[in-house]
C-alpha atoms as a PDB file:
ATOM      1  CA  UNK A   1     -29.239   9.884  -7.414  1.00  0.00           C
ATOM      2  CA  UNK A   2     -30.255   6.119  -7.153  1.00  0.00           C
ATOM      3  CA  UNK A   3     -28.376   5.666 -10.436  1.00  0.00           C
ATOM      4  CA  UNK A   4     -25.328   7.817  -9.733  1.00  0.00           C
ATOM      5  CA  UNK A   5     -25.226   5.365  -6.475  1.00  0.00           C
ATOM      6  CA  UNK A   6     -25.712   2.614  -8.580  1.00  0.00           C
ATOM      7  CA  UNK A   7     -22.713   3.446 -10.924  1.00  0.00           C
ATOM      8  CA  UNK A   8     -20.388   4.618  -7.617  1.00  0.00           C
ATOM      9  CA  UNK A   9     -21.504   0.791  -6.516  1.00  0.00           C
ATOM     10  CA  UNK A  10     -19.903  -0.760 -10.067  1.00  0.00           C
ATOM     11  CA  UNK A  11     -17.072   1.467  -9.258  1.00  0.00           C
ATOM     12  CA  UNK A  12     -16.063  -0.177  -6.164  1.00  0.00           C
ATOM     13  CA  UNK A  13     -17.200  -3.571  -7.041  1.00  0.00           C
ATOM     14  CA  UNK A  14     -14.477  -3.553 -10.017  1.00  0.00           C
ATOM     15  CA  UNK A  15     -11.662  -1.238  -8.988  1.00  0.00           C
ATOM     16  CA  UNK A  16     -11.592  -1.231  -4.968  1.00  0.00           C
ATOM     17  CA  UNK A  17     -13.158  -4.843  -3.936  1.00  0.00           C
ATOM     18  CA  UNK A  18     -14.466  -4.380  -0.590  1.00  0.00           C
ATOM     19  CA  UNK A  19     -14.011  -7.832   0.607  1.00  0.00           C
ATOM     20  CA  UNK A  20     -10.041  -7.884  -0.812  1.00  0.00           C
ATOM     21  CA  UNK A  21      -9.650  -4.105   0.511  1.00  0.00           C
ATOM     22  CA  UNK A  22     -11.158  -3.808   3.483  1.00  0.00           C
ATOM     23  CA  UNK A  23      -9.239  -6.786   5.436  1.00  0.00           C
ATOM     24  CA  UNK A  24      -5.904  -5.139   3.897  1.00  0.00           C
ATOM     25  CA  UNK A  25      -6.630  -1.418   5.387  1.00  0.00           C
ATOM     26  CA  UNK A  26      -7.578  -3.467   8.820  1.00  0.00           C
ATOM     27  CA  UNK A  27      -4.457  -5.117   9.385  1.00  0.00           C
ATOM     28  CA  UNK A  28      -2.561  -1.960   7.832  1.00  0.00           C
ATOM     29  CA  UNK A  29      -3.530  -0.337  10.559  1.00  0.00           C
ATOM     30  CA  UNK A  30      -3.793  -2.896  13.260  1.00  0.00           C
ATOM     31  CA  UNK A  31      -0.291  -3.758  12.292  1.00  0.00           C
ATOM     32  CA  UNK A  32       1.145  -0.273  12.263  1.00  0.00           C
ATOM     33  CA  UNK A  33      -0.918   0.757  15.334  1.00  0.00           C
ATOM     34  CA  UNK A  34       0.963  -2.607  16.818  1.00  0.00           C
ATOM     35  CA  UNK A  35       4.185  -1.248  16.351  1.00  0.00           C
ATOM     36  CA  UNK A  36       3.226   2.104  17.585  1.00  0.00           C
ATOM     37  CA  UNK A  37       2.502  -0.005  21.198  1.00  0.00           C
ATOM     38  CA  UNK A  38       5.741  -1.999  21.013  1.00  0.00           C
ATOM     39  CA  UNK A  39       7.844   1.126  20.553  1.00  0.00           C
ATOM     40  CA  UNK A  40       5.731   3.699  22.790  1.00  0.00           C
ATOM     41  CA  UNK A  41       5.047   0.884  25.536  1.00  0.00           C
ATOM     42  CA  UNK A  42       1.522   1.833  25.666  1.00  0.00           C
ATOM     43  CA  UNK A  43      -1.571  -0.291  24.775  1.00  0.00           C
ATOM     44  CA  UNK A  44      -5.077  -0.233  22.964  1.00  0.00           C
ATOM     45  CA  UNK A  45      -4.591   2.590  20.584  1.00  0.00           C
ATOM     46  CA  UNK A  46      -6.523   0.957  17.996  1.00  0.00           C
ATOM     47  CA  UNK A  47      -9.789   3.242  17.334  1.00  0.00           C
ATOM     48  CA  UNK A  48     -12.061   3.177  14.739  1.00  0.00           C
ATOM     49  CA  UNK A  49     -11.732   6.516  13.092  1.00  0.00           C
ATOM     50  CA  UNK A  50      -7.899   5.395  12.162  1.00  0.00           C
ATOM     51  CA  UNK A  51      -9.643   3.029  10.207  1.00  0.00           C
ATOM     52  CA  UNK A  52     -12.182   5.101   8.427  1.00  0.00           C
ATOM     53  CA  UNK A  53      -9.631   7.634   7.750  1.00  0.00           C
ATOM     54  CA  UNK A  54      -6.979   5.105   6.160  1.00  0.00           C
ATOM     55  CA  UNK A  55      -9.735   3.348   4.291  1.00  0.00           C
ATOM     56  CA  UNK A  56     -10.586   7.070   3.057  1.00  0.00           C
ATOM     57  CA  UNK A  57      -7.209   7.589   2.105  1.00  0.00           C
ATOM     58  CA  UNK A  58      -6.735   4.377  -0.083  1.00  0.00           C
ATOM     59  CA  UNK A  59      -9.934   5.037  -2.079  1.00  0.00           C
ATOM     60  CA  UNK A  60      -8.600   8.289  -2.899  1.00  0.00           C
ATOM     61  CA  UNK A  61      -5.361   7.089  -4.299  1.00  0.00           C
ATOM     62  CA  UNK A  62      -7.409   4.664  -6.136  1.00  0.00           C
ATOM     63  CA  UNK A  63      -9.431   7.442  -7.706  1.00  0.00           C
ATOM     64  CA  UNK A  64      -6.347   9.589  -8.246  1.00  0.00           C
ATOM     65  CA  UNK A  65      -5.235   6.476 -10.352  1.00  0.00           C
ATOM     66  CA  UNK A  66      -8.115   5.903 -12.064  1.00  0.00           C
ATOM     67  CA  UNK A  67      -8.056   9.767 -13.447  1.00  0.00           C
ATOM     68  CA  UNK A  68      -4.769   9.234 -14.475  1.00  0.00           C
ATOM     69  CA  UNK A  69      -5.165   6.386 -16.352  1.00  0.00           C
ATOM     70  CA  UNK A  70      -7.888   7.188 -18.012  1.00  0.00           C
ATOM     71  CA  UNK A  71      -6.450   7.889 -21.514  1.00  0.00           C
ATOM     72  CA  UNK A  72      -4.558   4.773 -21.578  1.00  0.00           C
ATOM     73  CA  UNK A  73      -7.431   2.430 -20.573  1.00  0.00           C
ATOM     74  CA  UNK A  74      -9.341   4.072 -23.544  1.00  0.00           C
ATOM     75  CA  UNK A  75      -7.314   2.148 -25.401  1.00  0.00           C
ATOM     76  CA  UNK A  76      -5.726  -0.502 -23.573  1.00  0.00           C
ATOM     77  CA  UNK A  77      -8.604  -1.672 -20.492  1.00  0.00           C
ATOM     78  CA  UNK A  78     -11.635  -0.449 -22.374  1.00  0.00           C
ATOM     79  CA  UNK A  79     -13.684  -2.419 -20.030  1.00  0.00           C
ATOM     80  CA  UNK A  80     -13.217  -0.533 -16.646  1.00  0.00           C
ATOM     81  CA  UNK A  81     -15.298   1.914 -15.197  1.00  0.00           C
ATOM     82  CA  UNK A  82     -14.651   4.974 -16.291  1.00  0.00           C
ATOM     83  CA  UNK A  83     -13.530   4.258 -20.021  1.00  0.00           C
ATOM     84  CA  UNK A  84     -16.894   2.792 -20.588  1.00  0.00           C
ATOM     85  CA  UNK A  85     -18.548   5.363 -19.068  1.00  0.00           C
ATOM     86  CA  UNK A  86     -19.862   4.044 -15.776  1.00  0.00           C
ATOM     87  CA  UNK A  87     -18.644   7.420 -14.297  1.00  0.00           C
ATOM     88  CA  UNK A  88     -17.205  10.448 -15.553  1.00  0.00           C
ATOM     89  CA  UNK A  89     -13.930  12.133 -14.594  1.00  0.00           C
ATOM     90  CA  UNK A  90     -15.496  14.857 -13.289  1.00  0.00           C
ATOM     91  CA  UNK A  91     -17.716  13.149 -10.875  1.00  0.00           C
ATOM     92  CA  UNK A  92     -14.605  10.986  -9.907  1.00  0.00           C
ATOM     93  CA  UNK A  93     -12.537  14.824  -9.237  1.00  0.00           C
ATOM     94  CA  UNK A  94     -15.910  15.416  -7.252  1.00  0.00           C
ATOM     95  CA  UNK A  95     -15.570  12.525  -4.786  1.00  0.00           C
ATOM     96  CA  UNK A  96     -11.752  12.941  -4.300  1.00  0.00           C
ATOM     97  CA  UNK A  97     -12.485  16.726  -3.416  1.00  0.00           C
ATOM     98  CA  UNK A  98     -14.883  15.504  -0.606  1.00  0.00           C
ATOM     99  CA  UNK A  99     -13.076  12.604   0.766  1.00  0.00           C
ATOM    100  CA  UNK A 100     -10.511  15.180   1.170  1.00  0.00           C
ATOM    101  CA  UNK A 101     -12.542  17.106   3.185  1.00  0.00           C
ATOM    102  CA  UNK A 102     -13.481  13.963   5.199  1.00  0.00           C
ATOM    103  CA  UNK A 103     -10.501  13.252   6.151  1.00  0.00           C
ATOM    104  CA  UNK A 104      -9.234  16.881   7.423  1.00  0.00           C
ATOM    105  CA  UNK A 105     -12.528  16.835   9.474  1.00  0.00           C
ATOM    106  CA  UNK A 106     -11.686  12.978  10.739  1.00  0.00           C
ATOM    107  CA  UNK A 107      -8.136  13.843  11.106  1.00  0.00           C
ATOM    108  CA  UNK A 108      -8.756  16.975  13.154  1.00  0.00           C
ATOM    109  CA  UNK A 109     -10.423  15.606  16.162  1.00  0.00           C
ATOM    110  CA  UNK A 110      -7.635  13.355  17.110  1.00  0.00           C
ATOM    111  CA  UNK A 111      -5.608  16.761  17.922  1.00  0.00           C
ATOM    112  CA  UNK A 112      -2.965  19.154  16.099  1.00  0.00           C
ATOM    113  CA  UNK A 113      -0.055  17.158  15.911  1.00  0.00           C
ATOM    114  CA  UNK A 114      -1.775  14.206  13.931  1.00  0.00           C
ATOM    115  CA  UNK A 115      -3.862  16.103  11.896  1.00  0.00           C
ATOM    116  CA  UNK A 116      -0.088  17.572  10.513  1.00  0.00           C
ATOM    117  CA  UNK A 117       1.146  14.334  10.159  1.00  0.00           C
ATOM    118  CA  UNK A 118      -1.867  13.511   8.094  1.00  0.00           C
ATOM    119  CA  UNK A 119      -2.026  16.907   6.206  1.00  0.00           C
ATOM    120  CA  UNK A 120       1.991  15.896   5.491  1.00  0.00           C
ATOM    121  CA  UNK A 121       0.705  12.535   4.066  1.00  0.00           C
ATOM    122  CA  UNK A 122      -2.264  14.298   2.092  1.00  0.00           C
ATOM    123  CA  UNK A 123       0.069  16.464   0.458  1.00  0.00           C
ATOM    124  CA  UNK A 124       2.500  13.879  -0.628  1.00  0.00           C
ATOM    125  CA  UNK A 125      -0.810  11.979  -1.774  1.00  0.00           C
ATOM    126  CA  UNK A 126      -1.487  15.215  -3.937  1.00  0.00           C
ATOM    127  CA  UNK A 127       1.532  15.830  -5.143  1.00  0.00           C
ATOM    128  CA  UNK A 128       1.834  11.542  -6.703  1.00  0.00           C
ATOM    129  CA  UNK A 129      -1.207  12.858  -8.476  1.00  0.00           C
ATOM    130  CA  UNK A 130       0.222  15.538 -10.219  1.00  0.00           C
ATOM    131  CA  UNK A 131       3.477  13.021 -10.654  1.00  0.00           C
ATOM    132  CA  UNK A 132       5.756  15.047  -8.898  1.00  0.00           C
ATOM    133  CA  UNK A 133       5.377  17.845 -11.906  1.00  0.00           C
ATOM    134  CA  UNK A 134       8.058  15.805 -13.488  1.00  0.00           C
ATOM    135  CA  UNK A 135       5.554  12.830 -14.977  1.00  0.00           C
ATOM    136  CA  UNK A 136       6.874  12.412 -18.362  1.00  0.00           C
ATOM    137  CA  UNK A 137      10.046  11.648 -17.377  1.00  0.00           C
ATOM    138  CA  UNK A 138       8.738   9.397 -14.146  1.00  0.00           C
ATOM    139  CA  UNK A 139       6.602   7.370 -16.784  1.00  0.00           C
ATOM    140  CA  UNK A 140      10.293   6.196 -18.600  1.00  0.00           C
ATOM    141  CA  UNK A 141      11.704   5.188 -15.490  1.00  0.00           C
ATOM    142  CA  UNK A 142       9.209   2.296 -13.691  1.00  0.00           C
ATOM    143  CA  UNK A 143      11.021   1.378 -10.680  1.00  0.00           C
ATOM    144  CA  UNK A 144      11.979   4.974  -9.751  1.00  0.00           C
ATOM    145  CA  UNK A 145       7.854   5.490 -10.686  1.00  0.00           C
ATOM    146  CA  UNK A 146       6.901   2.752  -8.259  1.00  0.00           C
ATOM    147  CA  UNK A 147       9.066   3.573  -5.455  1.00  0.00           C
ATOM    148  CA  UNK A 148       8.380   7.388  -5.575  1.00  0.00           C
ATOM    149  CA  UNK A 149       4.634   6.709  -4.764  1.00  0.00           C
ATOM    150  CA  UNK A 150       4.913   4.083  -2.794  1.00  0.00           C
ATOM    151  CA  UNK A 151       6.837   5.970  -0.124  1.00  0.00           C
ATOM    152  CA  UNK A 152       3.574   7.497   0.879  1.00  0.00           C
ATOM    153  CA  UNK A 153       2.765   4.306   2.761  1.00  0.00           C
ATOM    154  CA  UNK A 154       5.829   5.672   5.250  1.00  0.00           C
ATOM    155  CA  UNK A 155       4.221   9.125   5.521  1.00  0.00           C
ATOM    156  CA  UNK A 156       0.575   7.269   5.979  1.00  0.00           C
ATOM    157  CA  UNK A 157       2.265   4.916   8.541  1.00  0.00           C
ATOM    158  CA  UNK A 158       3.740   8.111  10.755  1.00  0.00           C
ATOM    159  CA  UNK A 159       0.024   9.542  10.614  1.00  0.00           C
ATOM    160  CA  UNK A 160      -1.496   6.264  12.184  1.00  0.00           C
ATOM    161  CA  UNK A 161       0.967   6.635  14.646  1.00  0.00           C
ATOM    162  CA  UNK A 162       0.085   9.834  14.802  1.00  0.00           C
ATOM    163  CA  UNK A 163      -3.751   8.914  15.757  1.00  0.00           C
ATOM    164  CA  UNK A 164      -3.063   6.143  17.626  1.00  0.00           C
ATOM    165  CA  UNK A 165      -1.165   8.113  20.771  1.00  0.00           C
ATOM    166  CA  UNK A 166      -2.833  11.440  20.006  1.00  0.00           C
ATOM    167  CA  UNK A 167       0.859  13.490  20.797  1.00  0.00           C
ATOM    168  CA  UNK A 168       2.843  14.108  18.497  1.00  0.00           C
ATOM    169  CA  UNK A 169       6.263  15.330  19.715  1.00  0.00           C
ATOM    170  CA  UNK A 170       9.967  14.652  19.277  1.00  0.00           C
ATOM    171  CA  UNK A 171       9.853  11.488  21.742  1.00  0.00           C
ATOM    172  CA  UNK A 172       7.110   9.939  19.610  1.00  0.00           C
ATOM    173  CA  UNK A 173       8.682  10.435  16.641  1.00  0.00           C
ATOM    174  CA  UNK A 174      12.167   8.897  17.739  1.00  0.00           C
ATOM    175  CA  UNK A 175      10.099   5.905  18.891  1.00  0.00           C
ATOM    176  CA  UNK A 176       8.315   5.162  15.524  1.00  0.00           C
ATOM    177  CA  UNK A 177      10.206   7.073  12.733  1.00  0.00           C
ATOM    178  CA  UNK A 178      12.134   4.294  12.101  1.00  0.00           C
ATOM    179  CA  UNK A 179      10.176   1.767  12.404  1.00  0.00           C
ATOM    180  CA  UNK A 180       8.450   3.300   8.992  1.00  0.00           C
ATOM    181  CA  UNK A 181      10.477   1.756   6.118  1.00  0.00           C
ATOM    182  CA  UNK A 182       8.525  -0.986   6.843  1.00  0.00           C
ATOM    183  CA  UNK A 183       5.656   0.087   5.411  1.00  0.00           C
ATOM    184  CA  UNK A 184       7.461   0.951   2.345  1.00  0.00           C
ATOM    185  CA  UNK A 185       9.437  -2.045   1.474  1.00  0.00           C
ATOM    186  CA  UNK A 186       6.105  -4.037   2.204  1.00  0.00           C
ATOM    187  CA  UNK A 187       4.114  -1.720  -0.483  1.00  0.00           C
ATOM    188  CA  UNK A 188       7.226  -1.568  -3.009  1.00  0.00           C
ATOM    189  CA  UNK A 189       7.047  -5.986  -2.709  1.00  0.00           C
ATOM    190  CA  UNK A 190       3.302  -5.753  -3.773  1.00  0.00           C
ATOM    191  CA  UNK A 191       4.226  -3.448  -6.507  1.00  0.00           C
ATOM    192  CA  UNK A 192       7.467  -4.980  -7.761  1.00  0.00           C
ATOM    193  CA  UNK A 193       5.219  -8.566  -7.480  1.00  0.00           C
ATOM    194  CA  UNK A 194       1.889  -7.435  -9.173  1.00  0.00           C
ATOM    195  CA  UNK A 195       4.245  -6.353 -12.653  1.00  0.00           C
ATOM    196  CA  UNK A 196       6.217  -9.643 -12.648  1.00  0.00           C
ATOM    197  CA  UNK A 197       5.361 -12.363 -14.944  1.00  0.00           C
ATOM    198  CA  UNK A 198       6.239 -15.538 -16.892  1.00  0.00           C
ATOM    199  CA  UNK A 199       7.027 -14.956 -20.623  1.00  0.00           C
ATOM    200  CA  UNK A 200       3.901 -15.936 -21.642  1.00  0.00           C
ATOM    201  CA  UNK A 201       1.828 -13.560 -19.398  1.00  0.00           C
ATOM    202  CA  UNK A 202       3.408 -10.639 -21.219  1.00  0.00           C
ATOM    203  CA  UNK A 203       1.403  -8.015 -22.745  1.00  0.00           C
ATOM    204  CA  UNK A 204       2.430  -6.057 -26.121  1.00  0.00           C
ATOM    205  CA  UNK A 205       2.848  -2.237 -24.648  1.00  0.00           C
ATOM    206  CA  UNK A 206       2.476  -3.244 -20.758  1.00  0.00           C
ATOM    207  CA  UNK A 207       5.623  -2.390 -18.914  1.00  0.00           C
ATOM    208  CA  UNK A 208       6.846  -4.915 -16.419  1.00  0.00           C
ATOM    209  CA  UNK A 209       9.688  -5.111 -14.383  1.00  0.00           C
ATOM    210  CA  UNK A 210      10.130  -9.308 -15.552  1.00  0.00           C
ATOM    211  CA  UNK A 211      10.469  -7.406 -19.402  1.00  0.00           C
ATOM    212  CA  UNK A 212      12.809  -4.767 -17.338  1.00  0.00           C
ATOM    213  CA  UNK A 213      15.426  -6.879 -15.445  1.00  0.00           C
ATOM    214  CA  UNK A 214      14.525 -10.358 -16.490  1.00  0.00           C
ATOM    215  CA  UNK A 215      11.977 -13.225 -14.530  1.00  0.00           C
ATOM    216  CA  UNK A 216      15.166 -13.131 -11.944  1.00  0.00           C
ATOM    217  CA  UNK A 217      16.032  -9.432 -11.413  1.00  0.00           C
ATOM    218  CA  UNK A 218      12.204  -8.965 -10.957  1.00  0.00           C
ATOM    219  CA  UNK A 219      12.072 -11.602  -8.623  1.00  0.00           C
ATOM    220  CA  UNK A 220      15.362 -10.815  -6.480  1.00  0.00           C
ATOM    221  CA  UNK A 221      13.948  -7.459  -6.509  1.00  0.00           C
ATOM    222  CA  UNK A 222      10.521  -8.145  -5.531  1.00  0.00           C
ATOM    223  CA  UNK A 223      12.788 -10.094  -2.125  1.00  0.00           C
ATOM    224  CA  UNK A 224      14.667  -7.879  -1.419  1.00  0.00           C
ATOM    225  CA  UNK A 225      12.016  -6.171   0.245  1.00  0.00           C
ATOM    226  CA  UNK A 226      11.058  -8.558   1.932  1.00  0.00           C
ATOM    227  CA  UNK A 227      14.852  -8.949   3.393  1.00  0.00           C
ATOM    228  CA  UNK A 228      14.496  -4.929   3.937  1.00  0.00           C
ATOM    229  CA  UNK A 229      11.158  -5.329   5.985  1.00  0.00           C
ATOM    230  CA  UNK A 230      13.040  -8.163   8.185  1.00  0.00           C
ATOM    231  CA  UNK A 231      16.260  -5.686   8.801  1.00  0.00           C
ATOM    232  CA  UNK A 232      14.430  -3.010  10.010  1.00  0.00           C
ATOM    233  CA  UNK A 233      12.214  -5.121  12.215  1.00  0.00           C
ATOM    234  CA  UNK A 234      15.777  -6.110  13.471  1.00  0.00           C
ATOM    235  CA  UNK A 235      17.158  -2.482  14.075  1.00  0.00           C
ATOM    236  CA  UNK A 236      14.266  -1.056  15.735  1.00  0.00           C
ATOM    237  CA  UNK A 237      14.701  -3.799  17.934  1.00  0.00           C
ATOM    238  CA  UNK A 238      11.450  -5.872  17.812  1.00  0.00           C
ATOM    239  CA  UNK A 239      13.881  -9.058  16.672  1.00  0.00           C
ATOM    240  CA  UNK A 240      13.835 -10.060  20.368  1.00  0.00           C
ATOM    241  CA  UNK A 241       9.750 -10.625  20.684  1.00  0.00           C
ATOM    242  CA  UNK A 242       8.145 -13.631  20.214  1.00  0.00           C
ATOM    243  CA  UNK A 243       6.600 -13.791  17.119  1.00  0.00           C
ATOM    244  CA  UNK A 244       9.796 -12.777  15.466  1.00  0.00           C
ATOM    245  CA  UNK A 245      10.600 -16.358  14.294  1.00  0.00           C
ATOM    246  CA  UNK A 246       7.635 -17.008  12.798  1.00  0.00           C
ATOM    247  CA  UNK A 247       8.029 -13.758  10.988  1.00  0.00           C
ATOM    248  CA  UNK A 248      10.997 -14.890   9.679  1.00  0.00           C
ATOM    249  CA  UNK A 249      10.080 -18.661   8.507  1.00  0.00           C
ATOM    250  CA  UNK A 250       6.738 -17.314   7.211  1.00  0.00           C
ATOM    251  CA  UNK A 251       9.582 -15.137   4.178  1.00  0.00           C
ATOM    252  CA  UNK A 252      10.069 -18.228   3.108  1.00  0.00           C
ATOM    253  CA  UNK A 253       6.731 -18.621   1.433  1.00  0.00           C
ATOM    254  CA  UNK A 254       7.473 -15.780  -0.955  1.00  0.00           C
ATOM    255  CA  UNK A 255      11.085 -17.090  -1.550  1.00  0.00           C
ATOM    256  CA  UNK A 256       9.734 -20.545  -2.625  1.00  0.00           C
ATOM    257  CA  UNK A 257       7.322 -18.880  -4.880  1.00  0.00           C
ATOM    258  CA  UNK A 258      10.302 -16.775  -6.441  1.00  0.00           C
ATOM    259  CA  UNK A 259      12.285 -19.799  -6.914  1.00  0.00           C
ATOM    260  CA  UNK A 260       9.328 -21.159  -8.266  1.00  0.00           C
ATOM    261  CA  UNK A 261       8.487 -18.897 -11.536  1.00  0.00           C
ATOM    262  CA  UNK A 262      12.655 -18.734 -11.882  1.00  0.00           C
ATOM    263  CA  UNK A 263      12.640 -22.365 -12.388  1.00  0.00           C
ATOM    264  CA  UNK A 264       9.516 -23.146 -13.837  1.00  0.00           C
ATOM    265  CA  UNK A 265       8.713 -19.467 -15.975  1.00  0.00           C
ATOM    266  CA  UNK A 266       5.207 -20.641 -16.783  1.00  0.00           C
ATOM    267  CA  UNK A 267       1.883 -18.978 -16.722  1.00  0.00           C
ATOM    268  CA  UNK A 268       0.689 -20.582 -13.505  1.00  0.00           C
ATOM    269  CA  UNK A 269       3.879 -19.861 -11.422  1.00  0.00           C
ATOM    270  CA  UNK A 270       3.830 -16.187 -12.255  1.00  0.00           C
ATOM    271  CA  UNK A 271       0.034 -16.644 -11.265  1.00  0.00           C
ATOM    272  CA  UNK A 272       1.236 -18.217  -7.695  1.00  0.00           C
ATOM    273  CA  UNK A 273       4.155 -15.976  -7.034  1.00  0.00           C
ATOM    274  CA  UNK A 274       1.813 -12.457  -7.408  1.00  0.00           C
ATOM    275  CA  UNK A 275      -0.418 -14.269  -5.312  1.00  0.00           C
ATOM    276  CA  UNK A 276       1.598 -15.546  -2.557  1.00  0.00           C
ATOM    277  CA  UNK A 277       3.141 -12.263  -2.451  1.00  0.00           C
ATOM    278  CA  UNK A 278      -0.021 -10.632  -2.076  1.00  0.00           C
ATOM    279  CA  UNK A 279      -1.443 -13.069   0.614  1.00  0.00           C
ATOM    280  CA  UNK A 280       2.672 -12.522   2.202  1.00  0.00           C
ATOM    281  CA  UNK A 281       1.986  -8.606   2.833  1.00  0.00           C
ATOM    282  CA  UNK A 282      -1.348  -9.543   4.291  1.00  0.00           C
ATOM    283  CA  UNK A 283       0.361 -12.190   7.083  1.00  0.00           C
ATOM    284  CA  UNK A 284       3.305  -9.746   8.074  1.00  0.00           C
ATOM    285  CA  UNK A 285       0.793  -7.106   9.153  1.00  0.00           C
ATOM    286  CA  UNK A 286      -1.115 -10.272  10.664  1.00  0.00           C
ATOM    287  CA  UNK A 287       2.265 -11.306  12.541  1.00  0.00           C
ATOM    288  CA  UNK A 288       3.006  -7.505  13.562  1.00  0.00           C
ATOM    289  CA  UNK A 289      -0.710  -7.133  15.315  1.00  0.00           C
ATOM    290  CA  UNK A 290      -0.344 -10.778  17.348  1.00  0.00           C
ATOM    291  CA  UNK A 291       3.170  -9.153  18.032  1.00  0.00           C
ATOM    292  CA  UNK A 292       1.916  -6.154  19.143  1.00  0.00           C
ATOM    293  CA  UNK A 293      -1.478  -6.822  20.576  1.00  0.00           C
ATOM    294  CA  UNK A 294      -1.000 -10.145  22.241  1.00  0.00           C
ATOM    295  CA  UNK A 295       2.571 -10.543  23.379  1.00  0.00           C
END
């Protein structure tokens, strides 16, 4: 057992970093629970368990990955967990199975209507693993790939909602339904960003969407959701807060980074622009919970 601990340890350690992870699932949900307050009117729905269960929820998709994966990093990323061995497949199907169970029993107490809403996201969750039964043609087609799974941040986004007021009903979901593309051009920026590089950073056999549409379209692309995540903040009208400014001036630290690896197309501004991007996603949710929270 000590050793099986041990290994699950490595595990996390390599592929879900608790000190990089667990400040992104906080403000992922302190930021969504924010704009649950701003559009419900009501305050200090934050709990703990909303935390536990999205933390929960991102390990899983992290396992999920790491299954699916595993055949390609036999060959390509040798070095990670489970193609050297650390754990087996089966023991990684083992976990998954439990945190699923975890998260039902989590999910459950805060009533019916957001254990649904998290059942909905579950089975979205479960369905990217299987790709949609349609993975062989998903795996030719990258952005359609990326943007397919990353619409389960929406779903995941409705469920915190979901746990933060404890009803779910057709007023609640009018309030914060559209308030849930957020989440999703926010997750598609991180994944556009994290497969966009300088010529040189290329890798024989590694897809990118810089080899796809060119340093430019991969960069215009990666903006444009940040320009989506800015128009919906303006239609579900949280444009008129304070805090919406700085919201606004703080895109231009991704769109100087962009303009950076354009112009410069070297190693070290592909470096800065996936890691301004990554730090960006991080200080919108930041914004959204002094929004929501303290204004």
């Amino acid at each position: 057992m000590a050793k099986l601990l041990q290994n699950w340890w490595t595990f996390v350690r390599e592929r879900f970093p608790l000190g990089s992870h667990i400040p992104m699932v906080g403000l992922f949900c302190l930021g969504n629970v924010a704009l649950t307050e701003n559009l419900t009117a009501k305050t200090g729905l934050f709990t703990s368990s909303i935390f536990i269960i999205t933390f929960l929820f991102f390990f899983r998709l992290r396992c999920f990955d790491e299954i699916k994966d595993y055949q390609v990093d036999l060959k390509v990323n040798p070095t990670r967990p489970l193609a050297r061995g650390v754990l087996t497949v089966f023991q990684v199907r083992i976990m998954i199975v439990c945190i699923l169970f975890i998260e039902l029993a989590l999910a459950s107490r805060m009533g019916t209507g957001p254990l649904v809403l998290h059942m909905v996201a579950m089975a979205y969750s479960l369905l990217m693993r299987v790709e949609f039964f349609i993975g062989k043609w998903l795996s030719r087609h990258l952005t359609t790939y990326a943007v397919t799974h990353t619409f389960v941040s929406m779903l995941l986004g409705l469920s915190i909602a979901g746990q933060a007021t404890g009803v779910v009903n057709e007023d609640m979901l009018k309030a914060v339904i559209w308030a849930a593309p957020i989440n999703w051009a926010l997750f598609n920026l991180f994944e556009f960003a994290r497969k966009t590089f300088a010529p040189e950073e290329e890798r024989p056999n590694v897809e990118s969407y810089s080899l796809n549409f060119g340093v430019l379209g991969a960069v215009v692309l990666s903006l444009s959701q940040v320009a989506l995540a800015l128009a919906v903040l303006w239609y579900i009208g949280l444009a008129g807060l304070e805090g919406f400014e700085i919201q606004a001036a703080c895109a231009l630290i991704p769109l100087l980074a962009g303009v950076y690896l354009v112009i410069s197309k070297s190693k070290t501004s592909g470096q800065v622009f996936r890691t301004v991007t990554g730090a960006y996603l991080l200080l919108f949710y930041s914004i959204l919970t002094y929004q929501g929270m303290f204004l």
